[in-house]
Protein backbone atom coordinates (compact mmCIF):
# COMPACT_ATOMS: atom_id res chain seq x y z
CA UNK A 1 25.30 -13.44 -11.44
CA UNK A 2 25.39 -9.72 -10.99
CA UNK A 3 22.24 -9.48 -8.95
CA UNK A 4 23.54 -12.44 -7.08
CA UNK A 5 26.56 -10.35 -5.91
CA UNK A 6 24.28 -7.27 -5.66
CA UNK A 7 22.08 -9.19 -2.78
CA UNK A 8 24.95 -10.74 -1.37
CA UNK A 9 26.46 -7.08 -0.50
CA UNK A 10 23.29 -5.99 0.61
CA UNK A 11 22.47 -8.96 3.03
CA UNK A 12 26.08 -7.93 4.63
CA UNK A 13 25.01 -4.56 4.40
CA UNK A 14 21.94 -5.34 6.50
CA UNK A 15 23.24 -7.90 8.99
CA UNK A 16 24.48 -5.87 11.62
CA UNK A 17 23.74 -5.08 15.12
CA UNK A 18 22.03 -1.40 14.15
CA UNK A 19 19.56 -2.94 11.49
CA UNK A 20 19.00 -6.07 13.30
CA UNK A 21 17.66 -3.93 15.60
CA UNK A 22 15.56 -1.46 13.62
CA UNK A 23 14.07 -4.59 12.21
CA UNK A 24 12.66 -6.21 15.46
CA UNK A 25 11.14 -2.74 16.46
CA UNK A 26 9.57 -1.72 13.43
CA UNK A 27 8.33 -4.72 12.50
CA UNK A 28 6.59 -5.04 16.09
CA UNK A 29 5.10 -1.29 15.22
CA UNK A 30 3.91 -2.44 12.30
CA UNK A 31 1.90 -5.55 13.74
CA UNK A 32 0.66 -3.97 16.27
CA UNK A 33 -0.56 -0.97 14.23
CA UNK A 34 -2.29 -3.19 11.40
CA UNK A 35 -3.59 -5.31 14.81
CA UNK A 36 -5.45 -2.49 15.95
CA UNK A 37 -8.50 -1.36 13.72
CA UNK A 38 -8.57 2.26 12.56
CA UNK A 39 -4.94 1.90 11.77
CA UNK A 40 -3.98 1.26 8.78
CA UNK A 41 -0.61 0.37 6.81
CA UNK A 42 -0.69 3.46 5.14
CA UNK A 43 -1.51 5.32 8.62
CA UNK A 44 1.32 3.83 10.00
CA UNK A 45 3.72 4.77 7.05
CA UNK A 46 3.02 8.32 7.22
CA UNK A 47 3.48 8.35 10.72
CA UNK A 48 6.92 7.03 10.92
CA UNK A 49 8.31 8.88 8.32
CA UNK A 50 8.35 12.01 10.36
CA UNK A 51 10.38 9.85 13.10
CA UNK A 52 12.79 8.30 10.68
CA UNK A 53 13.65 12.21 9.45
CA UNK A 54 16.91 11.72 11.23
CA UNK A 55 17.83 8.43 10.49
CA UNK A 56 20.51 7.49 7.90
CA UNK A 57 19.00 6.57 4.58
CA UNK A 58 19.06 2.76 4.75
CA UNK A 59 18.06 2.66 8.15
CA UNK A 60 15.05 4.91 7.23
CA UNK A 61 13.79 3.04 4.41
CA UNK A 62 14.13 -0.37 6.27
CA UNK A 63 11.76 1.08 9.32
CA UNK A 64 9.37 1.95 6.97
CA UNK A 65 9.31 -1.50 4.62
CA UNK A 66 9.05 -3.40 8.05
CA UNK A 67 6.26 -0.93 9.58
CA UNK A 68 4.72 -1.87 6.08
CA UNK A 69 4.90 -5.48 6.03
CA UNK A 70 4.38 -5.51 9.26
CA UNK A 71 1.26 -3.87 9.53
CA UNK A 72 -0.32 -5.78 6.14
CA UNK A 73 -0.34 -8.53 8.26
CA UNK A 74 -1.11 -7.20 11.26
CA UNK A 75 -4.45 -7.17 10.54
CA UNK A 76 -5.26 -10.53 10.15
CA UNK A 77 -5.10 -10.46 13.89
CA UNK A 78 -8.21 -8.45 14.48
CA UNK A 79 -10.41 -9.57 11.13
CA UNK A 80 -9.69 -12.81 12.83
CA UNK A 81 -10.43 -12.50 16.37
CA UNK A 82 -12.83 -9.35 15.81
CA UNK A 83 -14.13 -9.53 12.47
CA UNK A 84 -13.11 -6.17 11.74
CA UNK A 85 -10.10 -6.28 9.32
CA UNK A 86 -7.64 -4.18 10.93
CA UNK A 87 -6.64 -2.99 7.46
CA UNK A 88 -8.67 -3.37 4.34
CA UNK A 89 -6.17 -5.54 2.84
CA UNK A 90 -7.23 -8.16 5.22
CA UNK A 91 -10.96 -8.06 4.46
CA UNK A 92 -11.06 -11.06 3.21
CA UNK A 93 -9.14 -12.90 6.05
CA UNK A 94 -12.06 -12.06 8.02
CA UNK A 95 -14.22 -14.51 6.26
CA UNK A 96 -12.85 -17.92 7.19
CA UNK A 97 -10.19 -16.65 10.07
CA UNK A 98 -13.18 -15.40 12.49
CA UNK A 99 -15.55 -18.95 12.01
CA UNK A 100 -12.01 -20.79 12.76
CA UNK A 101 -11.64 -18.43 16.71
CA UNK A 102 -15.51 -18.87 16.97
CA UNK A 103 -15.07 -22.60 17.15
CA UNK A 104 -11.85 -22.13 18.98
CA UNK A 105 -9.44 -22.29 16.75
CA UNK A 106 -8.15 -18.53 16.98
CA UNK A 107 -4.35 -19.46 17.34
CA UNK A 108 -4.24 -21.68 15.04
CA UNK A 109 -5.69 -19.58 12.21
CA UNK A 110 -3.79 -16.88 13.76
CA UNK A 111 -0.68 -19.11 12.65
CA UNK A 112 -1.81 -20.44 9.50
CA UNK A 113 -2.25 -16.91 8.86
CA UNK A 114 1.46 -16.21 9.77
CA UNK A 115 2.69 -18.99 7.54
CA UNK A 116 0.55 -17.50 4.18
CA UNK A 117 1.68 -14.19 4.59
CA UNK A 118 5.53 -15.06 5.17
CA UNK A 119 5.67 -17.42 1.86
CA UNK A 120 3.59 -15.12 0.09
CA UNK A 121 6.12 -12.03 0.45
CA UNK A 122 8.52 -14.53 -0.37
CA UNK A 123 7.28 -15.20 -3.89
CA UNK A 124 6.48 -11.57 -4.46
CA UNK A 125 10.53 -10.95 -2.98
CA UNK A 126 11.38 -12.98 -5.86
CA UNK A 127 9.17 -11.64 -8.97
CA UNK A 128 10.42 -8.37 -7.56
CA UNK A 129 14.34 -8.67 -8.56
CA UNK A 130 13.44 -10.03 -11.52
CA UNK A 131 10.78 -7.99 -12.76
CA UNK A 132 11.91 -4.68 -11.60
CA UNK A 133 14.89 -4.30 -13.70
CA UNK A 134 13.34 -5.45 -16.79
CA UNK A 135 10.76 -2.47 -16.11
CA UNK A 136 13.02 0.21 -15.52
CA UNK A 137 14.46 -0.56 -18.63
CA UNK A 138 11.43 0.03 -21.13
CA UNK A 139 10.96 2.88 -19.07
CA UNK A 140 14.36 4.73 -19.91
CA UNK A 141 12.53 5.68 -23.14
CA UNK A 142 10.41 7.85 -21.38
CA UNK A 143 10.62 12.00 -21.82
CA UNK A 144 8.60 14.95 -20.28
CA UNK A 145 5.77 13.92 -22.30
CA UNK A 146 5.14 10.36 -21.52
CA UNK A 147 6.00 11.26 -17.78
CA UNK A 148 3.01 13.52 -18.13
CA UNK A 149 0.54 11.17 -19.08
CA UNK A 150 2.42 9.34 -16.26
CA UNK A 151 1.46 11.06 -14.10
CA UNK A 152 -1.91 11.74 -15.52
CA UNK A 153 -2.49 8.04 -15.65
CA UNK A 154 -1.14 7.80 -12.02
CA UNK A 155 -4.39 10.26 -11.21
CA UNK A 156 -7.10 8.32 -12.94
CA UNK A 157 -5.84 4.83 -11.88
CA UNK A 158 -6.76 6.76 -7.91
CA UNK A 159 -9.84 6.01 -8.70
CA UNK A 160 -9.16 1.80 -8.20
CA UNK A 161 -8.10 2.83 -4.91
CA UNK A 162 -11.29 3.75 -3.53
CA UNK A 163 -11.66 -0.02 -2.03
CA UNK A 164 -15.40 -0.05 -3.48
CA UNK A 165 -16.47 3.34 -3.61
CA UNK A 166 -17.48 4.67 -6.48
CA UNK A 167 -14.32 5.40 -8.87
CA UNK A 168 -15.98 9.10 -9.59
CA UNK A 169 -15.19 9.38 -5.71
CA UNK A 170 -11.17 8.75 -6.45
CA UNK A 171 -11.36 11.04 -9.62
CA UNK A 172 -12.62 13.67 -7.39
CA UNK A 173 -9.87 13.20 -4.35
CA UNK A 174 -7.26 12.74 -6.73
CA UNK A 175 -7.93 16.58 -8.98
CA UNK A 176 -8.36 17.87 -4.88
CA UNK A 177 -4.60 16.83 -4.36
CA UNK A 178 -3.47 17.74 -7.73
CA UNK A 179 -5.20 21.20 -6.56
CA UNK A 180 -3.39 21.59 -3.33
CA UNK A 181 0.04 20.33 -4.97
CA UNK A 182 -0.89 23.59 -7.25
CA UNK A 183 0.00 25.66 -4.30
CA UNK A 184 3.27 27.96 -3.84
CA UNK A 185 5.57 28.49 -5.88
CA UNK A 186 5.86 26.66 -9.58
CA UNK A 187 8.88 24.51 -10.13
CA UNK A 188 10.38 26.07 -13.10
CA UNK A 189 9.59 30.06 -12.81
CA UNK A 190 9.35 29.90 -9.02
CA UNK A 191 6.16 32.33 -9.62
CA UNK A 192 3.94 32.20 -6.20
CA UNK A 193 0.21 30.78 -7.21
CA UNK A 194 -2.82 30.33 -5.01
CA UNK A 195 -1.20 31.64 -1.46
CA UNK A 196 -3.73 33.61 -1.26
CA UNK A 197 -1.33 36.57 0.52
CA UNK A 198 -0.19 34.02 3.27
CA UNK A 199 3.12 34.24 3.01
CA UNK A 200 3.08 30.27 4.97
CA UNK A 201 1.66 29.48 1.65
CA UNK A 202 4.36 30.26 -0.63
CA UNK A 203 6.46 27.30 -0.31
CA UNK A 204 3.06 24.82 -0.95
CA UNK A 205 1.66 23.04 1.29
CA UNK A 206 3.87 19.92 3.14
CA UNK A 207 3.57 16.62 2.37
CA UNK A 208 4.17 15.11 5.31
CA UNK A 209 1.33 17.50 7.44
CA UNK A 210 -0.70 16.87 4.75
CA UNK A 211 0.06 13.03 4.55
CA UNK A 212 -0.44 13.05 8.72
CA UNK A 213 -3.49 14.88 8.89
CA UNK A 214 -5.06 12.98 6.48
CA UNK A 215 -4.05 9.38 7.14
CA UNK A 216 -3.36 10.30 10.97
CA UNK A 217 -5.44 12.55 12.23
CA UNK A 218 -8.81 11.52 10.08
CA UNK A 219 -8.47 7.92 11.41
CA UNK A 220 -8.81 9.09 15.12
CA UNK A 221 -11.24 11.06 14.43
CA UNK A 222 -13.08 8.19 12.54
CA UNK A 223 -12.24 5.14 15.37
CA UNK A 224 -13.95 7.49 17.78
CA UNK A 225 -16.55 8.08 15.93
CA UNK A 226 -17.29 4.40 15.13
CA UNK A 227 -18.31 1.82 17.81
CA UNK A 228 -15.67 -0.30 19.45
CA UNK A 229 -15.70 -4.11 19.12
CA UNK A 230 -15.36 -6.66 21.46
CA UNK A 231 -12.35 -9.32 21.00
CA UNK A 232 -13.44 -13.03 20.75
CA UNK A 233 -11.33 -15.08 23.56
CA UNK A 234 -12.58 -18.51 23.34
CA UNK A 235 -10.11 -21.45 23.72
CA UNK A 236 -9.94 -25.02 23.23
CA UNK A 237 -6.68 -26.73 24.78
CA UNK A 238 -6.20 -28.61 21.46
CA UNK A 239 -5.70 -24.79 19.96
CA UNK A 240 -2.56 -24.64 18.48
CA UNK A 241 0.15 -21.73 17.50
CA UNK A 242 2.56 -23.58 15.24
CA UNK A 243 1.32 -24.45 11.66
CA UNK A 244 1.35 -28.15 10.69
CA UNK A 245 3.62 -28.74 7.81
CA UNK A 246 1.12 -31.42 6.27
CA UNK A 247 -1.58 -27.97 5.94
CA UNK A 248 1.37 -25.61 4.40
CA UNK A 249 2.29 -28.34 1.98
CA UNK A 250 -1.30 -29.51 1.39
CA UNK A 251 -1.78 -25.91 0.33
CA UNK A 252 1.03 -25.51 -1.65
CA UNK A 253 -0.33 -24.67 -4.99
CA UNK A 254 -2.79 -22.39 -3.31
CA UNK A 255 -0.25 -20.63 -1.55
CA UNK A 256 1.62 -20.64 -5.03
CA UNK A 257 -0.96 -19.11 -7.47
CA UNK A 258 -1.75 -16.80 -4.37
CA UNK A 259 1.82 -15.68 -4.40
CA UNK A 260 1.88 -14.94 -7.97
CA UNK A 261 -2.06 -13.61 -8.39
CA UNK A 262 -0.81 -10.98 -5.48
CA UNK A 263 2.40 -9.67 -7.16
CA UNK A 264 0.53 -9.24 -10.47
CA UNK A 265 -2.03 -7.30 -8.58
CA UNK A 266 0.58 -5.03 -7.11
CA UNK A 267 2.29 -4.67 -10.32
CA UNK A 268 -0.91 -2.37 -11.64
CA UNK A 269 -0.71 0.58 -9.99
CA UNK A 270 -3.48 1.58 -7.62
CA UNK A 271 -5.24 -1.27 -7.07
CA UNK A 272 -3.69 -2.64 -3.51
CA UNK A 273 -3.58 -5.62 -1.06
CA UNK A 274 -7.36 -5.73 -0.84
CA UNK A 275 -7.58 -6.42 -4.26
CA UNK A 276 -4.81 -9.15 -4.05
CA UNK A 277 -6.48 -10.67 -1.21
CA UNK A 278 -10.08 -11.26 -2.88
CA UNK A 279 -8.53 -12.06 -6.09
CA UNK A 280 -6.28 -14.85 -4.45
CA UNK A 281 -9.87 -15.91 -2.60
CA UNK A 282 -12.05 -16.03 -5.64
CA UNK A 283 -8.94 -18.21 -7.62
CA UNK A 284 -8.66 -20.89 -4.71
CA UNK A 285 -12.56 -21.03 -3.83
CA UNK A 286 -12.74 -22.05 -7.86
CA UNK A 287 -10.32 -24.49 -7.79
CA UNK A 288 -10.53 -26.13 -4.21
CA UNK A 289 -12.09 -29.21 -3.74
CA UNK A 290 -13.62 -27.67 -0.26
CA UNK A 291 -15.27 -25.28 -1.58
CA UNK A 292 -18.45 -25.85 0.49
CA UNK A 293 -16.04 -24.66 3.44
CA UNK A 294 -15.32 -21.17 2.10
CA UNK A 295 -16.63 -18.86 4.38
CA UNK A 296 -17.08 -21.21 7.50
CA UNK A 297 -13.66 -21.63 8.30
CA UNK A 298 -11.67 -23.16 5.58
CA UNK A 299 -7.82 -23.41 6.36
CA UNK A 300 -7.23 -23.15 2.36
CA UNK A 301 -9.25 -19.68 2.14
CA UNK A 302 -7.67 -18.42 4.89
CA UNK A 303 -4.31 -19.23 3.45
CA UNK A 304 -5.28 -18.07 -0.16
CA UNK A 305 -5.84 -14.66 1.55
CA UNK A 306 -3.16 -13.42 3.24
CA UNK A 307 -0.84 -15.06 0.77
CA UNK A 308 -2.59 -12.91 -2.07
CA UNK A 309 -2.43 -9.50 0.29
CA UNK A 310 1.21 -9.92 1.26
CA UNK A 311 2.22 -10.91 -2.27
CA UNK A 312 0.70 -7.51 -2.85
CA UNK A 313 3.45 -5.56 -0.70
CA UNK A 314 6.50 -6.05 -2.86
CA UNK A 315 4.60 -6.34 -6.40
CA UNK A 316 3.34 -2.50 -5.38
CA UNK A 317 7.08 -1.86 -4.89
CA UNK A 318 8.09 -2.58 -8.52
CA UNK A 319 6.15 0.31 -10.36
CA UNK A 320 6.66 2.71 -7.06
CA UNK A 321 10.55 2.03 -7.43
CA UNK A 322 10.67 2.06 -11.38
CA UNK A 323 8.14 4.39 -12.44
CA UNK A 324 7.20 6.49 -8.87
CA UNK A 325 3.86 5.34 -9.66
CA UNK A 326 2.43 3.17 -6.46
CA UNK A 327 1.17 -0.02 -6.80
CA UNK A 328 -0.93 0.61 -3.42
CA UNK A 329 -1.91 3.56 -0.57
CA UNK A 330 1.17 2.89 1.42
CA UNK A 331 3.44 2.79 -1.71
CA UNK A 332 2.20 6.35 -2.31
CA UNK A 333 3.66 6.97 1.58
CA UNK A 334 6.54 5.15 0.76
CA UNK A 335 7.15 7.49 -2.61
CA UNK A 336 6.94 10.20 -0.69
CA UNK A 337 9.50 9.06 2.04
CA UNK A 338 11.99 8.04 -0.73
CA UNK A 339 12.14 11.34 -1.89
CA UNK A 340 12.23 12.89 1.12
CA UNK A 341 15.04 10.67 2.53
CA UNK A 342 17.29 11.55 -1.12
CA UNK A 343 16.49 8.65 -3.42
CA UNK A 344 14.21 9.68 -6.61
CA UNK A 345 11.86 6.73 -7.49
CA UNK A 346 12.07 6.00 -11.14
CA UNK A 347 13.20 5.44 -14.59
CA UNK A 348 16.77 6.28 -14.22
CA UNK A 349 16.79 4.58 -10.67
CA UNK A 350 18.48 1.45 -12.02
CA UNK A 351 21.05 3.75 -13.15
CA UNK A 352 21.62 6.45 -10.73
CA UNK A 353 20.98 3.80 -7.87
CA UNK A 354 20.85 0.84 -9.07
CA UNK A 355 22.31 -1.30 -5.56
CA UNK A 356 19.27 0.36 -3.88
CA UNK A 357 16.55 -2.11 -5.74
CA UNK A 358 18.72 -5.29 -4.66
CA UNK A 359 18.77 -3.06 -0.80
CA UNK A 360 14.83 -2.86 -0.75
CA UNK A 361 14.55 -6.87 -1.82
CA UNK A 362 16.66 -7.71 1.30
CA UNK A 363 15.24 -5.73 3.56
CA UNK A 364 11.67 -7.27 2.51
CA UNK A 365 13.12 -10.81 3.59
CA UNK A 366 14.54 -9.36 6.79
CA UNK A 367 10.89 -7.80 7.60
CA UNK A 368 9.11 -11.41 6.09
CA UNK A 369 11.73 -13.31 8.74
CA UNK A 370 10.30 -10.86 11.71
CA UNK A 371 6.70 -11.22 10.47
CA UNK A 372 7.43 -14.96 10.53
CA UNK A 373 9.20 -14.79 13.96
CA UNK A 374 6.86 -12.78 15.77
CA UNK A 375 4.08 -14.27 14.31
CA UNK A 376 4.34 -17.32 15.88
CA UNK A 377 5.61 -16.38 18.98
CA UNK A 378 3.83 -13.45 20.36
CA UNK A 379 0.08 -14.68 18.81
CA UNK A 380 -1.08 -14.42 22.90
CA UNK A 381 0.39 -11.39 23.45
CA UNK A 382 -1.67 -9.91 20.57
CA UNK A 383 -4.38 -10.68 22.11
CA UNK A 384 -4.05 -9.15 25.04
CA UNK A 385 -2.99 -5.70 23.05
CA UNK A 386 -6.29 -5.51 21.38
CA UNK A 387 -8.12 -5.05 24.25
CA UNK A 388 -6.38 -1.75 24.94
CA UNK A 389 -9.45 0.73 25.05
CA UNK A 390 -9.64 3.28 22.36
CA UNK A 391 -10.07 5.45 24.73
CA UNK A 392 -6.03 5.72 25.61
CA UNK A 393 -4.64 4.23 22.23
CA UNK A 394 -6.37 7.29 19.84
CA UNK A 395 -4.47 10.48 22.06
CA UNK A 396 -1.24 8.99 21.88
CA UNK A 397 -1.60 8.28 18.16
CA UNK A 398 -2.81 12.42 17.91
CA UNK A 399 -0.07 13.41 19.73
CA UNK A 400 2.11 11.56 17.15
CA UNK A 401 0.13 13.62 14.45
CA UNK A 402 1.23 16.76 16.33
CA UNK A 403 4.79 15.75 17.15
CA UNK A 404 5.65 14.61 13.26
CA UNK A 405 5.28 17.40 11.45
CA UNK A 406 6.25 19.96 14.10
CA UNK A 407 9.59 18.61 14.80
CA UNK A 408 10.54 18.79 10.64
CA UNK A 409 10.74 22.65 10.62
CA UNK A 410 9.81 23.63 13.98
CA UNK A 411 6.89 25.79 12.18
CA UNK A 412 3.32 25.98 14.44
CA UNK A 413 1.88 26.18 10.98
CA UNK A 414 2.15 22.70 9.74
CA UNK A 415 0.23 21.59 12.81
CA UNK A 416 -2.20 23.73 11.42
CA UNK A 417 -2.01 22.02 8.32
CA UNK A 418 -2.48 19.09 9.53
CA UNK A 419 -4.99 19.77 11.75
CA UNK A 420 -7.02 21.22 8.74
CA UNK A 421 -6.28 18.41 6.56
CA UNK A 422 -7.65 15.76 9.24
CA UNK A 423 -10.75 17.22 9.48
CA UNK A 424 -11.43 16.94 6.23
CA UNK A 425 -10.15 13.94 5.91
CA UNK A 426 -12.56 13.12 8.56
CA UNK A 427 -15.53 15.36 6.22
CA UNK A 428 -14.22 13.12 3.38
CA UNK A 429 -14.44 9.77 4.99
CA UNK A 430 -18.18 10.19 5.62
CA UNK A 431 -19.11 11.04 2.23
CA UNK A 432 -16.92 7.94 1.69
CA UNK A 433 -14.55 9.51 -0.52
CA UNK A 434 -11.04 7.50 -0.43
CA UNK A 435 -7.76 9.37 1.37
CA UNK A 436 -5.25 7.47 -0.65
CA UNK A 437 -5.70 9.56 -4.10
CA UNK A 438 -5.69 12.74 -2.69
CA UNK A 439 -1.93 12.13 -0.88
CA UNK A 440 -1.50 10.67 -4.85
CA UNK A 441 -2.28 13.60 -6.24
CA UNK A 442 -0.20 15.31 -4.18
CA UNK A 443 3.10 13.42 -5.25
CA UNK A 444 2.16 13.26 -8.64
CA UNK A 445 1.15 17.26 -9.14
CA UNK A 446 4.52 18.10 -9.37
CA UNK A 447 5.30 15.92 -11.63
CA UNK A 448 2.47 16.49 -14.10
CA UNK A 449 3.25 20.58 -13.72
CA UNK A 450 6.94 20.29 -14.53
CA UNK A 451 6.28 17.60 -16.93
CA UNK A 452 3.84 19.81 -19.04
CA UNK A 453 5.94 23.23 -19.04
CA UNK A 454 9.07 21.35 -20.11
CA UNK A 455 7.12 19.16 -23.00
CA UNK A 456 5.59 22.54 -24.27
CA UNK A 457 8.74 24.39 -24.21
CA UNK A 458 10.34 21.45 -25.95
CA UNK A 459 8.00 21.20 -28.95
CA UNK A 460 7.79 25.03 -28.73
CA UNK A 461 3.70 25.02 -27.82
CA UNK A 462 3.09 22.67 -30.05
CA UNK A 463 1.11 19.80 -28.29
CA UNK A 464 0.93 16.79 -31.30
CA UNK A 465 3.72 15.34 -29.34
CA UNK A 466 1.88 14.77 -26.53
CA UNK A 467 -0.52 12.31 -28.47
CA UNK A 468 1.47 11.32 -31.34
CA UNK A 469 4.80 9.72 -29.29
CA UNK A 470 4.19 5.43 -29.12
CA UNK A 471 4.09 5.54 -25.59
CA UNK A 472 2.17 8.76 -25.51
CA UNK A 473 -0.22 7.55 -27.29
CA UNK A 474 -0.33 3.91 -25.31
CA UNK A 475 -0.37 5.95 -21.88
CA UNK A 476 -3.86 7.41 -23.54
CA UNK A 477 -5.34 4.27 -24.72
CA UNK A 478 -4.98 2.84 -21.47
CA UNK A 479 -6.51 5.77 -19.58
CA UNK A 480 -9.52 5.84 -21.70
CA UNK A 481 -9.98 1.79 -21.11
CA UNK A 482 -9.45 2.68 -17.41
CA UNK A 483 -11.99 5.44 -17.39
CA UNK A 484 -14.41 3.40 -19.38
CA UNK A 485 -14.30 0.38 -17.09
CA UNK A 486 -14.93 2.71 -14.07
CA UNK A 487 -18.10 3.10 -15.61
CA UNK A 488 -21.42 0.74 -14.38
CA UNK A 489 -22.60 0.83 -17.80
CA UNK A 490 -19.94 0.19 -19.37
CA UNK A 491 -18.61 -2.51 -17.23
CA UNK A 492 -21.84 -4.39 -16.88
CA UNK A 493 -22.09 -4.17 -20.75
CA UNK A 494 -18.59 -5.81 -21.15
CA UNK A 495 -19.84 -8.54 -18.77
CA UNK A 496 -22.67 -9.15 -21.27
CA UNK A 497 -20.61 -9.40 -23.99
CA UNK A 498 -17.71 -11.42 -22.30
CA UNK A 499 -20.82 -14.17 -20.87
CA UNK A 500 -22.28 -14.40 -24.35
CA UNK A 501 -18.73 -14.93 -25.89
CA UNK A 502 -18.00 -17.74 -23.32
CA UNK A 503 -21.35 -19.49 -23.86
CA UNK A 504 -21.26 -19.44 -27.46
CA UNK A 505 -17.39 -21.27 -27.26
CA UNK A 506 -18.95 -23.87 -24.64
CA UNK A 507 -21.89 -24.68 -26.93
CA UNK A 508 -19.92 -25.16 -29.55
């Protein structure tokens, strides 16, 4: 009954003119930015959280939730109409949504499309508020020592975020941001380390130039370095933009497990909507009885996937807003915004804050109703924006890079920054090394630093209590897994074991 009341106050709280209003434009931001290939959900975040700098601090964090739901399914519009997922959570959208607009059928997957990813941010909506809570709670128990191997763990997990790289690849871009978070002055002493004499230096190095740069900046660089695509514009006058109710409740136990499958997947930090997506694929392609149409246009494996991605969005929100550990790339964005914008991510959140979980549920439903709204309505128009050339769409998205973290402190420097952290970004990208754990790192330096000087000055040097406390020592047995399974070896030689297993219970 209490969390009744709680989303009661905050559904007043968000029903007025002003947020109505923030909702409808930054939910249109966010489609069209997820729409248009190159940029990404996580791109987008970063972005607009040097424009929301002035906002109040509900109206902030509902911009950026919309610009993130918004933009997850946002690219379903490309990967169908394109075949190039215009973000990587909708990879797998691609596969049945672009056979569906070669035969003509481009607004109606567009719209089945719509439906999935509005019911499956419902379910995840709902696993949130009741999940959340019950995680904050175990983690009260933690201290500076288990929020070190927090934090450590927060590090290795960067390497699931690598979106099938090699996992060595997010190790290494994960220590590079817990290197530059290393920078300036130490949170407990205030002694200056690594400046190197620049006296810019000394207060570390900015997030959100950092964040730009290397979200921003690198994907500019890297659309214009790619080839463009052309859009797909066949039509058929039977082509439809409203979803049949007989397909959403033929589906419904697809769209179900999908819902679920994608909040899980969130839930684990670092693995993302990509993840979701081909997980939710793989578990309706098993179970369908069409599963000769998977990959040819299938209405059910276009559903199963962006359910499973948008699922993803408010499952990565549960161990971002209980632990500050993200359950995807734009949850790290996100974490960063939060504290920027004076709310602190974690344990004690449910106590210091604990309205602000029941806030974030709400305005997920406001930004599923605009998905769901705009969706439908402005499919044709969507089409028409993606065949904006490149060519003008990538210099007003730099001059956003420059304008964000200029207008913060008004210092020529952090243009600088993030001019320097975009090209290598851009360096990075073609060695395909992932961008997501090195903003990680970033966040979670801090955190590790203060959280290791404070555990050693509790236990007076001593450091058994950093592998002898329960959770400690449950934090390192699930690093070492984690590491392990990153592995080839190791993971092929647990799918040995795991086949032979199965084979020997089937013959039995």
């Amino acid at each position: 009954m209490e969390a009744i009341g709680a989303l009661v106050l905050a559904l007043q709280q968000f029903t007025t003119g002003e947020m109505l209003i923030h909702v409808v434009w930054a939910t249109l931001l966010g489609i069209l930015v997820g729409s248009l290939p190159g940029l990404t959900a996580t791109m987008g975040v970063a972005l607009l959280t040097t424009l929301t700098y002035t906002l109040e601090r509900d109206a902030a964090i509902l911009v950026l939730i919309c610009m993130y739901v918004g933009a997850i399914y946002g690219g379903s519009r490309s990967a169908i109409l394109l075949n190039i997922p215009g973000t990587p959570a909708s990879a797998a959208t691609s596969l049945d949504g672009f056979p569906l607009a070669q035969s003509g059928q481009a607004g109606y997957a567009m719209a089945i499309a719509t439906a999935g990813s509005a019911l499956g941010t419902l379910v995840g909506i709902m696993l949130l508020v009741l999940l959340a809570p019950l995680l904050a709670e175990a983690a009260l128990s933690f201290g500076s020592f288990e929020f070190f191997w927090l934090a450590v763990f927060g590090i290795i997990i960067s390497g699931q975020l690598t979106g099938g790289i090699s996992p060595l690849k997010g190790y290494i871009a994960g220590l590079l941001g817990l290197m530059v978070a290393m920078i300036g002055s130490e949170g407990i002493h205030a002694h200056i380390r690594f400046s190197f004499g620049v006296q810019e230096l000394n207060g570390g190095i900015g997030l959100i130039p950092a964040m730009v740069g290397a979200f921003g900046f690198a994907e500019v660089l890297d659309v214009m370095w790619r080839r463009s695509a052309r859009v797909i514009d066949k039509r058929q006058d039977e082509d439809r933009i409203l979803p049949k109710l007989i397909d959403i409740w033929r589906y419904r136990i697809t769209i179900a497990r999908s819902g679920i499958i994608g909040t899980m997947v969130g839930i684990i930090p670092g693995v993302g909507e990509d993840i979701g997506a081909w997980a939710s694929y793989a578990a309706a392609r098993r179970t369908s009885a069409e599963r000769d149409r998977f990959g040819k246009g299938s209405l059910e494996g276009l559903t199963a996937a962006e359910t499973g991605n948008s699922a993803v969005v408010p499952g990565a929100l549960i161990p971002a807003l209980t632990l500050a550990v993200p359950g995807s790339a734009p949850a790290a964005v996100l974490i960063a915004a939060l504290f920027i914008h004076g709310i602190r991510p974690g344990p004690m959140i449910m106590i210091e804050q604990p309205e602000f979980l029941y806030s974030v549920a709400v305005m997920l439903l406001f930004a599923t109703l605009a998905i769901a709204f705009f969706g439908l309505l402005l499919t044709r128009f969507f089409v028409m924006i993606l065949k904006v050339p490149r060519e003008i769409m990538m210099p007003l998205v730099f001059a956003l890079c420059v304008i964000g973290p200029y207008a913060l402190t008004q210092r020529t420097f952090e243009i600088w920054v993030m001019v320097g952290f975009g090209l290598a970004g851009f360096i990075l990208r073609q060695m395909k090394y992932p961008m997501a754990p090195l903003v990680l790192g970033i966040i979670l330096g801090d955190l590790l630093d203060k959280s290791l000087r404070r555990g050693l000055t509790l236990s007076d040097g001593d450091l058994t209590p950093f592998f002898t406390r329960p959770i400690s020592a449950s934090f390192i047995l699930v690093i070492l897994v984690s590491i392990a399974i990153g592995i080839p070896a190791v993971r092929r030689e647990v799918s040995n074991i795991l086949e032979r297993f199965l084979k020997r219970q089937l013959n039995r």
